[in-house]
N, C-alpha and C. Protein backbone atom coordinates (compact mmCIF):
# COMPACT_ATOMS: atom_id res chain seq x y z
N UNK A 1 -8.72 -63.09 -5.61
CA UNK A 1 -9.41 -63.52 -4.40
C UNK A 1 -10.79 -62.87 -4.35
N UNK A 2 -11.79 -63.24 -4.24
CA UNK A 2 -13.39 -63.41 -4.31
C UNK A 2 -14.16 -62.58 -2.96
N UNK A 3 -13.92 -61.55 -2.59
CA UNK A 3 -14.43 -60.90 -1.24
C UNK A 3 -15.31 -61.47 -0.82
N UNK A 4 -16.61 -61.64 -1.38
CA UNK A 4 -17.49 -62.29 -0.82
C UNK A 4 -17.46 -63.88 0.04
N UNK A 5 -16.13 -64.37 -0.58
CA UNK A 5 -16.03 -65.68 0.11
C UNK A 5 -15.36 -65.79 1.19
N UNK A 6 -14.71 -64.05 1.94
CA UNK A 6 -14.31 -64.08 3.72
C UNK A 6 -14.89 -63.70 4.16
N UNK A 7 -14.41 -64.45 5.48
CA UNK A 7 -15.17 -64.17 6.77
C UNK A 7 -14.48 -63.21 7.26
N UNK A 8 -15.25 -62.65 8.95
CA UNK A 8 -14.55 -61.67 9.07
C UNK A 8 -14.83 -62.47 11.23
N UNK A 9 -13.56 -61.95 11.78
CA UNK A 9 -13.90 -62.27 13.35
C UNK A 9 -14.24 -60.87 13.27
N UNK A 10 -14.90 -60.69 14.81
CA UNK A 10 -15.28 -59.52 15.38
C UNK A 10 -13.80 -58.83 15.83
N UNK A 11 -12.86 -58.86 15.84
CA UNK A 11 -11.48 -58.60 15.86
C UNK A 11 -10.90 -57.89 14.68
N UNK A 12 -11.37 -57.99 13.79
CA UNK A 12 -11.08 -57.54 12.47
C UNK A 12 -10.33 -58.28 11.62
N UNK A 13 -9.69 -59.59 12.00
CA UNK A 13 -9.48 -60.60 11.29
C UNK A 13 -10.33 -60.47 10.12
N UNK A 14 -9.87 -61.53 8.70
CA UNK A 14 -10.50 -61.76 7.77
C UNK A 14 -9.57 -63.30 7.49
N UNK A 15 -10.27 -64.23 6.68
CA UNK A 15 -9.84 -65.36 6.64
C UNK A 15 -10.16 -65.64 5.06
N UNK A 16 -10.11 -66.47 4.02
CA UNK A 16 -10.15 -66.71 2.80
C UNK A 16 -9.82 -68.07 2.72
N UNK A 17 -10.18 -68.97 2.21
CA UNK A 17 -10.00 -70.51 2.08
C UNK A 17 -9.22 -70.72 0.55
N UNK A 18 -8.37 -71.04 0.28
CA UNK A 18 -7.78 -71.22 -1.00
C UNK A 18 -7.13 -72.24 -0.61
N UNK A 19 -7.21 -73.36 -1.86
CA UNK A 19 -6.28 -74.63 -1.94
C UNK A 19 -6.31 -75.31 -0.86
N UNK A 20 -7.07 -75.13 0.58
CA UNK A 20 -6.90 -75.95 1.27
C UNK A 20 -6.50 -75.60 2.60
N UNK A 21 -6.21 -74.28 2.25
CA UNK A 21 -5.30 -72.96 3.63
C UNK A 21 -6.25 -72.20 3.37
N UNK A 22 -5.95 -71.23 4.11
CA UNK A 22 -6.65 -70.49 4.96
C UNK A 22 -5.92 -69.30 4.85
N UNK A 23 -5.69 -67.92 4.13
CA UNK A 23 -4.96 -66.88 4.08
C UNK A 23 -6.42 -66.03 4.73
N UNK A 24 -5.12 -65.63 6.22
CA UNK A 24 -5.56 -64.40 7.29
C UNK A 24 -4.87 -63.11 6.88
N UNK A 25 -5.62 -61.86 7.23
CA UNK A 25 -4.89 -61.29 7.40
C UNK A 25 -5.99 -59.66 8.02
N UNK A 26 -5.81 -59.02 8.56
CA UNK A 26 -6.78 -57.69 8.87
C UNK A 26 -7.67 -56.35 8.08
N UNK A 27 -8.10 -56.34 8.36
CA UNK A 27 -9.43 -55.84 7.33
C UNK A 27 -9.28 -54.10 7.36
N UNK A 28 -9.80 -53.66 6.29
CA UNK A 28 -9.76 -52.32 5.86
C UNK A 28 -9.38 -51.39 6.97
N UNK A 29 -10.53 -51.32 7.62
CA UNK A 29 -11.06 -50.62 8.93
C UNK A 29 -10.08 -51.09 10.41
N UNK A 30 -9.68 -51.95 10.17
CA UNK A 30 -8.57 -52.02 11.37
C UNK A 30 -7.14 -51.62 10.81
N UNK A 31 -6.84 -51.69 9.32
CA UNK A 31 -5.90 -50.73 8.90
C UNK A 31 -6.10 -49.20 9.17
N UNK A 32 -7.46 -49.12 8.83
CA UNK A 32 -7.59 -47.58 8.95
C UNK A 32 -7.32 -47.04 10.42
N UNK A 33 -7.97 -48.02 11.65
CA UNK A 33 -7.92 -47.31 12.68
C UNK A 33 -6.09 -47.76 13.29
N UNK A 34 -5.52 -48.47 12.53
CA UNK A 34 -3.91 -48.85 13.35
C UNK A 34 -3.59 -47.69 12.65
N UNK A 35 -3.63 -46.79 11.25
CA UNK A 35 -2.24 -46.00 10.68
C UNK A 35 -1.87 -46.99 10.13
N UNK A 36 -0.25 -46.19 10.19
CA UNK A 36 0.97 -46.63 9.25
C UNK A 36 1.37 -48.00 9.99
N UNK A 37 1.37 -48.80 9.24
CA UNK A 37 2.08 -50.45 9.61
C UNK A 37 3.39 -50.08 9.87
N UNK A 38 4.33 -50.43 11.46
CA UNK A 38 5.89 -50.20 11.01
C UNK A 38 6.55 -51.53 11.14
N UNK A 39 5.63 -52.27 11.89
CA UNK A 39 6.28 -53.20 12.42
C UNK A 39 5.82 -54.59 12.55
N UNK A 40 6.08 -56.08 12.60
CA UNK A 40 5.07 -56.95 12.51
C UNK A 40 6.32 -57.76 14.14
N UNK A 41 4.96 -58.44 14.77
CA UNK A 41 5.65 -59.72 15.61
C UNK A 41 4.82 -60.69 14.97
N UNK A 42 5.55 -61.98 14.53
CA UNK A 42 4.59 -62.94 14.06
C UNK A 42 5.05 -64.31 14.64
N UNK A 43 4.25 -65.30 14.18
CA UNK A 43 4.37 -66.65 14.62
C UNK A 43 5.28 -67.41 13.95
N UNK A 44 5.93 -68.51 14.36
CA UNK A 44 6.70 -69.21 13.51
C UNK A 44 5.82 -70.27 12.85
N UNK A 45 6.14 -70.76 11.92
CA UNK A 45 5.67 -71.93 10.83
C UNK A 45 5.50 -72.97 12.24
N UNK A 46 4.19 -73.89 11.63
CA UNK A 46 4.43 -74.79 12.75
C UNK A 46 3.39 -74.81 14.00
N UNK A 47 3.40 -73.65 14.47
CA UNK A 47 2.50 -72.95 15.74
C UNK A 47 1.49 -73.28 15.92
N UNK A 48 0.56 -74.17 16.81
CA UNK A 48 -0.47 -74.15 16.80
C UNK A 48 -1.39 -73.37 17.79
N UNK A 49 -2.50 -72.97 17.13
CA UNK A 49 -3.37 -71.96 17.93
C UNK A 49 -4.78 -71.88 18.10
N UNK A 50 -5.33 -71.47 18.89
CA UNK A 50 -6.35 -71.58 19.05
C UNK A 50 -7.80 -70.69 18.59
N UNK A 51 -8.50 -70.34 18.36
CA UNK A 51 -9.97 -69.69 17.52
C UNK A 51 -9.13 -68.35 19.04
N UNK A 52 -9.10 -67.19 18.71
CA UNK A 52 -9.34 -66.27 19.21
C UNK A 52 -7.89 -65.88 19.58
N UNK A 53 -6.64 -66.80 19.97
CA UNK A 53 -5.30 -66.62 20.92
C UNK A 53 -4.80 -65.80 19.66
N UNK A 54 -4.15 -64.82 20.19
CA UNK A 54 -3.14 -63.76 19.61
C UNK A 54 -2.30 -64.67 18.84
N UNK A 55 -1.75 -64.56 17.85
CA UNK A 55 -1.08 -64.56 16.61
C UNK A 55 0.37 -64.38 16.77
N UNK A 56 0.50 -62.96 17.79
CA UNK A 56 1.29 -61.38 17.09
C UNK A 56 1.08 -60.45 18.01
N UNK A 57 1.86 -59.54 17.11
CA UNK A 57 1.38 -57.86 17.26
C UNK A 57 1.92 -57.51 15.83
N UNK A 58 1.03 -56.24 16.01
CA UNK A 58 0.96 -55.19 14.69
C UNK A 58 1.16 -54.05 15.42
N UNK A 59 2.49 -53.34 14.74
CA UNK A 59 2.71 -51.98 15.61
C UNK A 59 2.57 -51.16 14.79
N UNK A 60 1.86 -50.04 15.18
CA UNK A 60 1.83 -49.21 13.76
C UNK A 60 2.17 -47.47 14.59
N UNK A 61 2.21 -46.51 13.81
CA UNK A 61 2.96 -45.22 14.13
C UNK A 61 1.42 -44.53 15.55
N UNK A 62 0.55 -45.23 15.49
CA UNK A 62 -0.82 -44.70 16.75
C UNK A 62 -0.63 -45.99 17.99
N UNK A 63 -0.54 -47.46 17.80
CA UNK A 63 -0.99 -48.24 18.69
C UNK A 63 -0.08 -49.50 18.78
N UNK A 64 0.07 -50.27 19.56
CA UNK A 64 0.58 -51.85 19.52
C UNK A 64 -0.84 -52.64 19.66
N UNK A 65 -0.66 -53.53 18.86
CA UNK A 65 -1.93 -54.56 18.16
C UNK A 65 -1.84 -55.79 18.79
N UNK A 66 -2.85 -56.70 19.12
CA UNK A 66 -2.50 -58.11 18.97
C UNK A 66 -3.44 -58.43 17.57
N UNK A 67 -3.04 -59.46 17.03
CA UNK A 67 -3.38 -59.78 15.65
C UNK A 67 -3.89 -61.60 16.02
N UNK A 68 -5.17 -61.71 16.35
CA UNK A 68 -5.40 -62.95 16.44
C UNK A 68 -5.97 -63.95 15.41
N UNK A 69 -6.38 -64.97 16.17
CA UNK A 69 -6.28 -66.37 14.64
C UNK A 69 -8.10 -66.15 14.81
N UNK A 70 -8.47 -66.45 13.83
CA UNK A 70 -9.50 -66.35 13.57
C UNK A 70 -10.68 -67.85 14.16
N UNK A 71 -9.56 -68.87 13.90
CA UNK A 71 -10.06 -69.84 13.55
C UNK A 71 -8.91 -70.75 14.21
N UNK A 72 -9.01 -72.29 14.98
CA UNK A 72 -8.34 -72.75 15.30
C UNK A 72 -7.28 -73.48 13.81
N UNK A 73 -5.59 -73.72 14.41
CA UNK A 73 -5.21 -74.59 13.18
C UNK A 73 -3.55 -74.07 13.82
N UNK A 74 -2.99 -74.76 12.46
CA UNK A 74 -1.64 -74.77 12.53
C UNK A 74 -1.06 -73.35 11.72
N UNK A 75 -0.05 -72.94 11.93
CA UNK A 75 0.78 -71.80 11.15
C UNK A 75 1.40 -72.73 10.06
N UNK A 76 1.11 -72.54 8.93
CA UNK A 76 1.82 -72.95 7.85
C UNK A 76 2.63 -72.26 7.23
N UNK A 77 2.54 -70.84 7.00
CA UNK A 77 3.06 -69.94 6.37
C UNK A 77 3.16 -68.39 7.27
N UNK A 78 3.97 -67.76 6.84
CA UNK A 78 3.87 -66.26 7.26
C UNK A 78 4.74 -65.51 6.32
N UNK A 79 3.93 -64.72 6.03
CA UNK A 79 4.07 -63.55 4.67
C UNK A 79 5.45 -63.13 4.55
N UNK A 80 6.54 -63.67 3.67
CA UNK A 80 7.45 -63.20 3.64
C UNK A 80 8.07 -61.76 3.33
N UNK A 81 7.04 -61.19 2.60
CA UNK A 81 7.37 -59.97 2.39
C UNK A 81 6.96 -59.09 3.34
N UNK A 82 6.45 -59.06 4.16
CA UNK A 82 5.99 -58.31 5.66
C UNK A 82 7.63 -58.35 5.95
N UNK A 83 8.29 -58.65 6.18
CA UNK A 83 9.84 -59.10 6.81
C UNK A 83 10.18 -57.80 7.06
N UNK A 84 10.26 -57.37 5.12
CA UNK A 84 11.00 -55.96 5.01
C UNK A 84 10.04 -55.02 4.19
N UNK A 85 8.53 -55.36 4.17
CA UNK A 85 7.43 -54.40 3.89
C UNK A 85 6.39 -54.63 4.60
N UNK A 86 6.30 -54.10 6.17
CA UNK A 86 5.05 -54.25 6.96
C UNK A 86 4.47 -53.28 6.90
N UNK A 87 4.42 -52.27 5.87
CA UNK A 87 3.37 -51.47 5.19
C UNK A 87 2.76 -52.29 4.17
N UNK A 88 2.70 -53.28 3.45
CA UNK A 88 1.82 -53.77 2.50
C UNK A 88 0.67 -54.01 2.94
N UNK A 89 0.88 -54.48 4.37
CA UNK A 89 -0.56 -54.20 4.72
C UNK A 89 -1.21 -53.17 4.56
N UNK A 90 -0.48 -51.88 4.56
CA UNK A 90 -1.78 -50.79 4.26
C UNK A 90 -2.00 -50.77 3.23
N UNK A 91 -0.98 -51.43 2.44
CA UNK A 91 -1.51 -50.29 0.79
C UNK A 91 -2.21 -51.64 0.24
N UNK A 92 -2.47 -52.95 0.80
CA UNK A 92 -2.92 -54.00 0.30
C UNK A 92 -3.37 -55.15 0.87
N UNK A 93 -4.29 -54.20 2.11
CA UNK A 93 -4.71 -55.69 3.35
C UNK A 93 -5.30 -56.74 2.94
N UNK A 94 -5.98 -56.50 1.90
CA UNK A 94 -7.37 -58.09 1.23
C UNK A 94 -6.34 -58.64 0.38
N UNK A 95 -4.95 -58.57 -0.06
CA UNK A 95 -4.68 -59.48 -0.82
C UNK A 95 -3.23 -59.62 -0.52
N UNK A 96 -2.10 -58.62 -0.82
CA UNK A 96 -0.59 -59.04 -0.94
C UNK A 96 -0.52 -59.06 0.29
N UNK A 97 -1.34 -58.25 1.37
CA UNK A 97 -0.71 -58.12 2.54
C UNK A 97 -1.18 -58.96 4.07
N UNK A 98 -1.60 -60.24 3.17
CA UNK A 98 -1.77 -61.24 4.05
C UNK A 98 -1.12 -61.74 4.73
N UNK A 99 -1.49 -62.28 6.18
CA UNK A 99 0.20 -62.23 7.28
C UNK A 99 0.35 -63.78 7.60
N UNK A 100 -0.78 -64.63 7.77
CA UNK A 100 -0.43 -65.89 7.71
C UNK A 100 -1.13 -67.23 7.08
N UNK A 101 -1.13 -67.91 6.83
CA UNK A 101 -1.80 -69.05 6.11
C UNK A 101 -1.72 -69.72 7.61
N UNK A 102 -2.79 -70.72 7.45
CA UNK A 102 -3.13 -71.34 8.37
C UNK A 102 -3.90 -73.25 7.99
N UNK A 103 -3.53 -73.92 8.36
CA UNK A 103 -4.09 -75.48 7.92
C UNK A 103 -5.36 -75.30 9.08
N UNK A 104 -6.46 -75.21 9.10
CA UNK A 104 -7.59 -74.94 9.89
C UNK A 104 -8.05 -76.84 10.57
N UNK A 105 -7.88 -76.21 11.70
CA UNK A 105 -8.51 -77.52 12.49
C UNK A 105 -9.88 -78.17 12.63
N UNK A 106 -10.49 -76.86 12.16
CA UNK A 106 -12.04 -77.62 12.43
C UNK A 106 -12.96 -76.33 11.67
N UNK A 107 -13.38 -76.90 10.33
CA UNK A 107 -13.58 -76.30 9.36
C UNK A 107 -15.11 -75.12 9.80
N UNK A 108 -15.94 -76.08 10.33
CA UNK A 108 -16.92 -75.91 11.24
C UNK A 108 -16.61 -74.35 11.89
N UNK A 109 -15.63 -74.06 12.35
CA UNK A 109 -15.50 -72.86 12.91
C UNK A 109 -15.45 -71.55 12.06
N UNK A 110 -15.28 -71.69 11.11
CA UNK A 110 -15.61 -70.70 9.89
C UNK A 110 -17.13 -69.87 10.01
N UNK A 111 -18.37 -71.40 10.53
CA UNK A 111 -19.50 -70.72 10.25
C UNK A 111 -19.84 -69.47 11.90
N UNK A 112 -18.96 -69.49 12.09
CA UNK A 112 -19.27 -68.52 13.60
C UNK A 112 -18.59 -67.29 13.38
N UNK A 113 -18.07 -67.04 11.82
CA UNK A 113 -17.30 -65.86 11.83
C UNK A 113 -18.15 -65.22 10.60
N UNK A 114 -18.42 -63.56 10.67
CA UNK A 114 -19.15 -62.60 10.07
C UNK A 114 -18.52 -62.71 8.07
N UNK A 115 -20.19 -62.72 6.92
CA UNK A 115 -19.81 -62.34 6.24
C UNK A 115 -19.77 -61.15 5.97
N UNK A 116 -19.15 -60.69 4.79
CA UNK A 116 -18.87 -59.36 4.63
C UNK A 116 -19.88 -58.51 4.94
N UNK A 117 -21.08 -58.83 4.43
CA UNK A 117 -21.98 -57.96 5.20
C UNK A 117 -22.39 -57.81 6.52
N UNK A 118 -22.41 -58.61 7.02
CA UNK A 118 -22.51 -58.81 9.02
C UNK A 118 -21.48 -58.09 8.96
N UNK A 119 -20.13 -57.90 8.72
CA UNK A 119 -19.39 -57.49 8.95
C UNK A 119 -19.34 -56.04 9.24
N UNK A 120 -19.91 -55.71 7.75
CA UNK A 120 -19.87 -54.32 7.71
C UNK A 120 -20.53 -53.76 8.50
N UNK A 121 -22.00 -53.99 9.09
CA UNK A 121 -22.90 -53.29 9.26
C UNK A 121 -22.49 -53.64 11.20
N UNK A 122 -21.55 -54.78 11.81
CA UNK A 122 -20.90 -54.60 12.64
C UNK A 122 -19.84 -53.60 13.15
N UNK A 123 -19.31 -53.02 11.94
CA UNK A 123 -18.47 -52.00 11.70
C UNK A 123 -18.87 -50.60 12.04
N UNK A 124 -20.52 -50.55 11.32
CA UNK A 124 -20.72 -49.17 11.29
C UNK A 124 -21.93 -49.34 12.85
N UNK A 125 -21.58 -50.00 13.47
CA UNK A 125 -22.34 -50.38 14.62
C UNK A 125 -21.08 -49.47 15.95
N UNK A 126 -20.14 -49.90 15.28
CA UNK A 126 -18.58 -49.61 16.37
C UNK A 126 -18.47 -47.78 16.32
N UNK A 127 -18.89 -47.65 14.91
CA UNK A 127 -18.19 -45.99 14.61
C UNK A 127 -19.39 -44.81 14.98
């Protein structure tokens, strides 16, 4: 997966376009500031949602999370291995530990979300 080609919401979402979906999942720095992942609430397959509506939660050993959609669309998928490893997100947020795929409703909404560099320098804007 190609870093340069996600976006990022101001939420800490990150989004990636492959095959046609859309693999979400939360970015370095919102791992760093949740801790230890213990726990996931997620969406069922199916779900439709809106650019910003909570997802979830992400509970981790400091905080309870909401984990929102980046981008409007349907739930297609949700990370099966989160089930019984909702630490992969820490040890692997940009890639294994992606939490949902998404069929995106309106592709258009992509361009309103930060690249990696907006991102970052949004980041070190927060700290």
């Amino acid at each position: 997966m190609e870093g340069e080609a996600r976006r990022y919401a101001r939420t800490h979402e990150w989004i990636l376009m492959e095959d046609g979906q859309a693999a979400v999942g939360i970015s370095e720095y919102a791992v760093q500031e949740l801790g230890d992942i213990v726990y996931l609430e997620l969406p069922e397959s199916g779900r439709t949602v809106k650019a910003g509506e909570s997802l979830g939660e992400i509970e981790s050993v400091k905080a309870v999370s909401d984990f929102y959609a980046p981008v409007s669309g349907e739930v297609l998928e949700v990370n099966p291995a989160l089930q019984d490893k909702p630490e992969l997100i820490n040890e692997s947020p940009l890639t294994d530990g992606w939490i949902v795929k998404l069929q995106i409703e309106n592709p258009d909404e992509l361009e309103s979300l930060m690249t990696r560099e907006a991102y970052d320098a949004f980041v070190a804007e927060q700290t």
